[in-house]
Structure formats: structure tokens, C-alpha cells
Protein backbone atom coordinates (compact mmCIF):
# COMPACT_ATOMS: atom_id res chain seq x y z
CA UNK A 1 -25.40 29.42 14.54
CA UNK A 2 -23.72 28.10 17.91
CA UNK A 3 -26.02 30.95 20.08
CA UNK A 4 -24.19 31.11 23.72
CA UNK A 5 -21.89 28.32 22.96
CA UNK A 6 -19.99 30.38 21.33
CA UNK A 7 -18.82 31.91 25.06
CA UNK A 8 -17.52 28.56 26.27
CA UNK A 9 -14.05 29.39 25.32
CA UNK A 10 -14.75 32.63 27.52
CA UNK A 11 -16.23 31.00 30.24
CA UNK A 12 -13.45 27.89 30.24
CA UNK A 13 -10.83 31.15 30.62
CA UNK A 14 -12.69 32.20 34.17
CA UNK A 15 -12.12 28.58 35.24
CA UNK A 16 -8.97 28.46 34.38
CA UNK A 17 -7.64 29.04 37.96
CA UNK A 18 -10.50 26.94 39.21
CA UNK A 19 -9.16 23.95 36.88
CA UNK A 20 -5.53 24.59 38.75
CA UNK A 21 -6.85 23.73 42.07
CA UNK A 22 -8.76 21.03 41.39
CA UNK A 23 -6.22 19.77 39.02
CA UNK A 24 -2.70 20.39 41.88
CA UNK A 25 -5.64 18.33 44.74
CA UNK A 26 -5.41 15.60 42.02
CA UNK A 27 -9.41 15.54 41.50
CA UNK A 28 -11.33 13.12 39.43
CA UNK A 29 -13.20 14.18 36.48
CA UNK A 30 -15.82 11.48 37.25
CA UNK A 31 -16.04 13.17 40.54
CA UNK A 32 -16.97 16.53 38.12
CA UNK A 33 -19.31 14.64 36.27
CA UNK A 34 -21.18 13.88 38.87
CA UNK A 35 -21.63 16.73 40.99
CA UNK A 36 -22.80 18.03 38.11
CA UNK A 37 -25.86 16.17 37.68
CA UNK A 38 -26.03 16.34 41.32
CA UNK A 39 -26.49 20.39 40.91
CA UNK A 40 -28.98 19.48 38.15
CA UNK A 41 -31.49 17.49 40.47
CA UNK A 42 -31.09 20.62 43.13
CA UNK A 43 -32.17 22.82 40.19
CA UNK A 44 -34.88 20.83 39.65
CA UNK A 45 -36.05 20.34 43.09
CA UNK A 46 -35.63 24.27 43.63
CA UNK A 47 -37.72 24.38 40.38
CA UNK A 48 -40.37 21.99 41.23
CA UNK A 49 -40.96 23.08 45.04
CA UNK A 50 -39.97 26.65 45.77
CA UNK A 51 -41.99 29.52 45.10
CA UNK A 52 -41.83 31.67 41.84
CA UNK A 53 -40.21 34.23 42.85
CA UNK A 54 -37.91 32.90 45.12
CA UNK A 55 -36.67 30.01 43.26
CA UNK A 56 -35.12 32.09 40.76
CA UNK A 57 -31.96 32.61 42.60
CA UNK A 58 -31.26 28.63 43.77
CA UNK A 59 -31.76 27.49 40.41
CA UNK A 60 -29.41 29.79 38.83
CA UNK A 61 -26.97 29.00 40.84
CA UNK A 62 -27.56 25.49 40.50
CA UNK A 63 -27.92 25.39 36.72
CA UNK A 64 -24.27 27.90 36.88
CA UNK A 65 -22.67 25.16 38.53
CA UNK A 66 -24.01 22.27 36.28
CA UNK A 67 -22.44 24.24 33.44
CA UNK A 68 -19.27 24.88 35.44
CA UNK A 69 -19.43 21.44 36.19
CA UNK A 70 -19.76 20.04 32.76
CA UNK A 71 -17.33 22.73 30.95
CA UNK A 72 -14.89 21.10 33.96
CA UNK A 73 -14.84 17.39 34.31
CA UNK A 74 -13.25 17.45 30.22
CA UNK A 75 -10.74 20.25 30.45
CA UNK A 76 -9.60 18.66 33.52
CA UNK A 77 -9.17 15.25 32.25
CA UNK A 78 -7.32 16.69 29.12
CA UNK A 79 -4.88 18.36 31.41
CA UNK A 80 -4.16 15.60 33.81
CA UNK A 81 -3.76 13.38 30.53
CA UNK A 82 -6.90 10.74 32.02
CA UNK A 83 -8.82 11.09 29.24
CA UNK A 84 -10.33 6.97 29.21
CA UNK A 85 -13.49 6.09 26.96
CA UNK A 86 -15.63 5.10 30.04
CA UNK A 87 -14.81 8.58 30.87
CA UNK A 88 -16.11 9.86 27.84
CA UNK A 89 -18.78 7.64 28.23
CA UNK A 90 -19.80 8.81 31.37
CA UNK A 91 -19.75 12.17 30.35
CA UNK A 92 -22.32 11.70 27.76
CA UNK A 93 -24.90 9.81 30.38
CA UNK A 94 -24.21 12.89 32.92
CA UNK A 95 -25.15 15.21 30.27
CA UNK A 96 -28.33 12.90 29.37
CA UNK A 97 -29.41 12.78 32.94
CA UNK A 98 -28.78 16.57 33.60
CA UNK A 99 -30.67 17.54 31.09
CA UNK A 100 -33.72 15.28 31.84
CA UNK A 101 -33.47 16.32 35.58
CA UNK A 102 -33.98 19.94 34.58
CA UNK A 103 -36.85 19.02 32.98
CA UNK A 104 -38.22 16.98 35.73
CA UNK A 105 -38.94 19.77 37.39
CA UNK A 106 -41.54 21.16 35.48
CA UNK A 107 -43.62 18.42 36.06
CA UNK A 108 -45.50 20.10 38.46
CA UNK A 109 -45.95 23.48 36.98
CA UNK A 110 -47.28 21.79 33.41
CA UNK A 111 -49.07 19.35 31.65
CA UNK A 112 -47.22 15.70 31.66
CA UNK A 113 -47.51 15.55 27.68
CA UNK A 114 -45.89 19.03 27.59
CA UNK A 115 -42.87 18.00 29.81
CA UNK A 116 -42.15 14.66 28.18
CA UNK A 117 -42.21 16.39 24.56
CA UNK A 118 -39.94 18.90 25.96
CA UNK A 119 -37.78 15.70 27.68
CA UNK A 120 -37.81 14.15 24.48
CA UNK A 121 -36.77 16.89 22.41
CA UNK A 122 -34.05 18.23 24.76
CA UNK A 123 -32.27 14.54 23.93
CA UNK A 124 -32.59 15.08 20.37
CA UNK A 125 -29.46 17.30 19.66
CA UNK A 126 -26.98 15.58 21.51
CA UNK A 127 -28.32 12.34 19.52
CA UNK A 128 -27.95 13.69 16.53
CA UNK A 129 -24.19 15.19 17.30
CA UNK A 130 -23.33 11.44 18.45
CA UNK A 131 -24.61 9.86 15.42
CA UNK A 132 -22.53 12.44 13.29
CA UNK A 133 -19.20 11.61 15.16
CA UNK A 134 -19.93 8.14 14.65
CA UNK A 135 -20.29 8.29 11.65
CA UNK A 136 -16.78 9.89 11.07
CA UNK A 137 -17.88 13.36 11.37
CA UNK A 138 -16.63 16.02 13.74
CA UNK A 139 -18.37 16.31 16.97
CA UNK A 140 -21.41 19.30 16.57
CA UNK A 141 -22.58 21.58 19.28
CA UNK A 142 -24.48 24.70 19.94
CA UNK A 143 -27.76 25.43 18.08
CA UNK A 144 -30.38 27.78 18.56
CA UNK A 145 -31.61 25.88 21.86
CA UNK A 146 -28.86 24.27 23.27
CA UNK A 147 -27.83 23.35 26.72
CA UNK A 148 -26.93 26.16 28.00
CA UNK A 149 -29.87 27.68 26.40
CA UNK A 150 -32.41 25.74 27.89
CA UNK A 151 -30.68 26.25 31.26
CA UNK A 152 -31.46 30.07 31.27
CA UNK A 153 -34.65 28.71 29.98
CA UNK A 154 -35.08 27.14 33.21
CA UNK A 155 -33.97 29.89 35.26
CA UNK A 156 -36.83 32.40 33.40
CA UNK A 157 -39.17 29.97 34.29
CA UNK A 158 -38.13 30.11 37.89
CA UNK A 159 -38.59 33.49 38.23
CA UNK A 160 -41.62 34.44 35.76
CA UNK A 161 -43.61 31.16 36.56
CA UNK A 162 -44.40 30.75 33.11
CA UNK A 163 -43.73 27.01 32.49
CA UNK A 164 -45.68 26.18 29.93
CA UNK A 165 -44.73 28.84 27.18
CA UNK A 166 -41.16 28.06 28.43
CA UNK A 167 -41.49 24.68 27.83
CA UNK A 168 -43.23 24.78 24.50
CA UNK A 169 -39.69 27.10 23.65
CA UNK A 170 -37.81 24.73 25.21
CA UNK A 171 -39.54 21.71 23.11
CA UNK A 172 -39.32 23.96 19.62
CA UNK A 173 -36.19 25.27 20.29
CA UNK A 174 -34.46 21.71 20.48
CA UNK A 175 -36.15 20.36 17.36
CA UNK A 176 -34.83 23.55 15.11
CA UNK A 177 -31.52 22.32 16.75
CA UNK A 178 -31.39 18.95 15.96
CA UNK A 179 -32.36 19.77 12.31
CA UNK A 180 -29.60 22.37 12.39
CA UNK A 181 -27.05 19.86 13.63
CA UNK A 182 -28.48 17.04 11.07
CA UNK A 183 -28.10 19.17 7.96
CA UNK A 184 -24.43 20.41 8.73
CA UNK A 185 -23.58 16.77 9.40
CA UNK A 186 -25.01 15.40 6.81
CA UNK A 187 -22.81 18.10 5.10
CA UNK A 188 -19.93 17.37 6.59
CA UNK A 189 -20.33 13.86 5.66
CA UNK A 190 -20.47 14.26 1.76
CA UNK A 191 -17.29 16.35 1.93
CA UNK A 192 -13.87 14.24 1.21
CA UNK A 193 -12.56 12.63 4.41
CA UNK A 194 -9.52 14.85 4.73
CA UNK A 195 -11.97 17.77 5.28
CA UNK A 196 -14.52 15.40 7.18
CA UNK A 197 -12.13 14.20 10.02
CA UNK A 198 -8.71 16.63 9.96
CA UNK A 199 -8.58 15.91 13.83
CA UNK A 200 -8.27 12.11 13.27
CA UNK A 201 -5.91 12.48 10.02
CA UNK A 202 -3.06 14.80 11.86
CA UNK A 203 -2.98 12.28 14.54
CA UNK A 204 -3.13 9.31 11.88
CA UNK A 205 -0.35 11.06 10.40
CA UNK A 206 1.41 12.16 13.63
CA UNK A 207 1.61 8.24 14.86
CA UNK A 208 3.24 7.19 11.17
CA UNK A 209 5.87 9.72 11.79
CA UNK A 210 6.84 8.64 15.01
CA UNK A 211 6.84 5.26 13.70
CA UNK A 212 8.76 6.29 11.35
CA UNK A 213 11.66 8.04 13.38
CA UNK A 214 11.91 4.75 15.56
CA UNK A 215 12.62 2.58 12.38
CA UNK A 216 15.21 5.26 11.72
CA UNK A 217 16.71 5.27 15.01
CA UNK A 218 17.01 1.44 15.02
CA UNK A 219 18.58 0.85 11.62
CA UNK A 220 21.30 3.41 12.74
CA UNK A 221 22.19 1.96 16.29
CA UNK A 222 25.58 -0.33 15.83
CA UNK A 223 25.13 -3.79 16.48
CA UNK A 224 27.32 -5.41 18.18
CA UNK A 225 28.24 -9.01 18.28
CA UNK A 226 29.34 -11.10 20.65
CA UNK A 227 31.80 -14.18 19.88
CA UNK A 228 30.52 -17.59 21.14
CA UNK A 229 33.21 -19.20 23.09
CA UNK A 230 34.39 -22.57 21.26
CA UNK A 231 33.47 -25.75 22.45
CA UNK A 232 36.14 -28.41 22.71
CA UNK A 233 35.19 -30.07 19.85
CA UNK A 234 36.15 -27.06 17.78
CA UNK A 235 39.50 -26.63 19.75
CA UNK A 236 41.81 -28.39 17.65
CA UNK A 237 44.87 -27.34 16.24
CA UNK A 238 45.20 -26.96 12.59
CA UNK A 239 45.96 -29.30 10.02
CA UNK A 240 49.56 -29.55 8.66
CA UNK A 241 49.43 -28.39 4.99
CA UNK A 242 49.55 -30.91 2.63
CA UNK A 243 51.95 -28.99 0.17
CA UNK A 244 55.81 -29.85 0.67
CA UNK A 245 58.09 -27.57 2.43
CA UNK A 246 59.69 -24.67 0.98
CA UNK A 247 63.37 -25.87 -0.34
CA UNK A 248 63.93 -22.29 1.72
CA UNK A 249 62.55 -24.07 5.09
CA UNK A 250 64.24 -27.13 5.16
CA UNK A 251 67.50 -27.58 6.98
CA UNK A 252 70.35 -27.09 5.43
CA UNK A 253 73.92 -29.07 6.04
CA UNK A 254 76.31 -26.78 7.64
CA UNK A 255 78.93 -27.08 5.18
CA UNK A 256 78.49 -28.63 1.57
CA UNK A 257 80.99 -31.28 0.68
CA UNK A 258 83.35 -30.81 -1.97
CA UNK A 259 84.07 -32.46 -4.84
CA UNK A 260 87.08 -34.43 -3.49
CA UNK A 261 84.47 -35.39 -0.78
CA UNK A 262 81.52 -36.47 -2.95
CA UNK A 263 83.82 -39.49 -4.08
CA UNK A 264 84.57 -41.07 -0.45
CA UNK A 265 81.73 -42.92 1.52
CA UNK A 266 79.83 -41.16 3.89
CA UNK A 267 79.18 -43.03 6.91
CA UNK A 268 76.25 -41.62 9.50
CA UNK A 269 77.06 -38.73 11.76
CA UNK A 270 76.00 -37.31 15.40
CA UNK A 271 72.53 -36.57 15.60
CA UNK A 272 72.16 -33.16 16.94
CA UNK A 273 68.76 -30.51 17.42
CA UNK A 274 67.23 -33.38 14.86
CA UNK A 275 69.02 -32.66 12.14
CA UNK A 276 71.87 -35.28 11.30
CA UNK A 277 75.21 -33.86 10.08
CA UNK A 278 77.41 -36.35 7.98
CA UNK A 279 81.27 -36.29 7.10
CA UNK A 280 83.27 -37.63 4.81
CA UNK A 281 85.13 -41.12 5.87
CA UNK A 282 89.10 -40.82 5.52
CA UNK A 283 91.32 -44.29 4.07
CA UNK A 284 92.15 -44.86 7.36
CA UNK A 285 88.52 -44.72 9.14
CA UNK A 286 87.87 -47.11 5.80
CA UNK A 287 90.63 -49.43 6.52
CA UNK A 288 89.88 -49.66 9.98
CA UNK A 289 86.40 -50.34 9.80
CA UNK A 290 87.52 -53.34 6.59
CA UNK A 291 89.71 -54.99 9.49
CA UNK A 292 87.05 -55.09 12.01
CA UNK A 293 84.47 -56.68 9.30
CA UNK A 294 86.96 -59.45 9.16
């Protein structure tokens, strides 16, 4: 039971091109929020001061553009991606005061108790939708009496001059809706949260994914490391190895005495490239070195 808030979707598609323009001028949905209660307060002055049958016309125009206004400031802050919460906040207080402005006007064409019950009432859906979203529930709208309901409200009001039996509707009408709204959240509620919040889940779910694909993407990226120069301290050359030389890497003599030479002295030899070469020492190198000991 949404009533004519089941043609938003319609009526967002004929402001599609308005949405474009105001979008492409770079306009704020703030700005959108509050011309719309601004168009509310000129529907209520219209109301409130014009004759019956002339103030028809201004405050259906007025009241048009309020819901222009409101269907507006949302889509156009989804599409310019400045969706804030103090946004959304003010949003909600535009709506509040829109509605009570509307109102307002009646309060010369019917009794005071009559227009605050209908004031108070008006209030009570949109309460009741808030609580239900706070409490983890999806956002609920339409109703038998909803906004734009009590807006054409208004305007039959305008031009019939009957106030009072529109504002008894108007007072009625809200009160079915906020009971209608309470019992399909309180619904909504009892059902499992997967069913209760699906919005909130996909994006719950969307955000662990993505967190997931950036772990991914990090544990395959090559690291690379860098070498820390040495300090001087570390630049030293190696330690000789404490095992022996090879019997293959030390120098050899360059020709191995005989056995004829293994029995004759060996006196030292020329030093040459560090190795020293010996020969074998002849009778007469031994005699003359015996007559120079003497």
C-alpha cells in the first residue's frame, strides 16, 4: 500500500533532464533542499491568504515544486557522488519543516486544535520510518496518506475551501499510515538480518572483497631488496685458511736431484720470484770453500 508513491520512479524519469542541468551547473543539493521548503511556506502563504478559488492554482504549483524539489536534492547528490550525513540530515529537517509549513496554512481557515492534530500527525510517519531504519530496518515510505498525498490534500483545500474535512483526512489519513509503516517494520524486524538489511550486507560484503583483492595484489608484487653498502669496519679482507696448503700448490724445485746428488752437500742458492733454488756443491766448490775456512 505505497498509494502515489508508487509514481516517484515515474516522476524522477521527467526530471531526469532537469537533474542534468542542475547537475553539468555543479548545483548543491542543500541548495535543493531548501528551495524546497522555501516553495512550501509560498504554498502556505497562498493557502492562508488568497481567496478560494484563486489560490488553487499558486499552491499547486508551489506544492509541484516542493515535490520536485524534494524528489531532487537526493538523486542529485547520488549522482554527483556528495552524498554526506549532514546532508542526509538536512534532508530529513527540510522534509519536517515542509510538511509543518503546509499545514501552517490552515490556521486560518480552521480550528487551532484541528491544525495542530493534523501537524502532529503529519510527523508521525516519517518518525516511525526513522525509527525502523534505526533500528536496522530498511527505510519505509508511502502509506495511505503520505506526503505527496497530503499535498494534493492541500491543493483540494485551496480550491474547494473545505479545510476542516480536509484536515480531519489529513489528520486520519497519517495515523492509518504510521500504523501501516509500524506493523511492516516491526515485521521486517523479526525476519533474519540477511532479509532485514540486504542493502547493508552486499555492501558489507562488497568492502571484504575489495579488501580481499588488495591482500592479493600485495602478496604477489616482487619485493625487492636493496644491499646496504658496507661500512669500513666490515671491509676487511678474508682470513687466510687455517688448513695447510695443497702439496699440489706449493712450489716445486725445478729439477729434482738425483741420487748421485742427494749424497753431496747442498749449499744455499739464488733467491729468485721467492722461491730459493739449491744445487748440488762439486769437490772442488768443497775444497775451495775447506781452504778459505782455514
Amino acid at each position: 500500500m505505497n498509494g502515489l508513491y508508487a509514481l516517484k520512479p515515474w516522476y524522477a524519469d521527467r526530471l531526469s533532464g532537469l537533474r542534468r542541468t542542475l547537475a553539468a551547473r555543479q548545483v548543491s543539493p542543500d541548495t535543493l533542499t531548501a528551495a524546497g521548503v522555501v516553495c512550501a511556506a509560498g504554498a502556505a502563504a497562498a493557502l492562508a491568504w488568497l481567496p478560494t478559488p484563486l489560490s488553487a492554482l499558486p499552491v499547486g504549483v508551489l506544492l509541484a515544486g516542493r515535490l520536485a524539489f524534494a524528489n531532487l536534492d537526493g538523486a542529485l547528490a547520488r549522482d554527483t557522488g556528495r552524498t554526506t550525513r549532514r546532508g542526509a540530515l538536512l534532508n530529513e529537517l527540510g522534509d519536517r519543516a515542509a510538511d509543518l509549513l503546509v499545514i501552517a496554512g490552515f490556521l486560518p481557515l480552521a480550528p487551532l486544535w484541528l491544525v495542530a492534530a493534523a501537524a502532529f500527525a503529519a510527523t508521525l510517519p516519517s518518525w516511525v520510518s526513522l525509527a525502523g531504519a534505526a533500528a536496522g530496518a530498511p527505510r519505509r515510505n508511502g502509506g495511505p496518506v503520505g506526503k505527496t498525498e497530503r499535498c494534493l490534500l492541500a491543493v483540494v483545500a485551496a480550491a474547494s475551501g473545505w479545510a476542516v474535512p480536509v484536515l480531519a483526512v489529513v489528520a486520519a489519513g497519517s495515523a492509518v499510515t504510521a500504523v501501516v509503516r509500524a506493523v511492516w517494520v516491526w515485521r521486517a524486524l523479526g525476519q533474519p538480518k540477511t532479509a532485514v538489511a540486504p542493502v547493508a550486507i552486499e555492501r558489507a560484503v562488497a568492502t571484504e572483497r575489495g579488501a580481499a583483492a588488495e591482500r592479493t595484489v600485495a602478496s604477489e608484487k616482487p619485493v625487492v631488496r636493496v644491499a646496504e653498502p658496507a661500512s669500513p669496519a666490515t671491509r676487511r679482507r678474508p682470513s687466510p685458511s687455517p688448513c695447510p696448503p695443497s702439496p699440489s700448490s706449493s712450489p716445486r724445485l725445478s729439477s729434482p736431484p738425483s741420487e748421485h746428488d742427494r749424497s753431496l752437500p747442498l749449499d744455499p742458492g739464488e733467491v729468485s720470484g721467492g722461491i730459493t733454488h739449491t744445487r748440488p756443491q762439486s769437490p772442488v766448490d768443497r775444497g775451495t770453500q775447506l781452504r778459505g775456512t782455514r
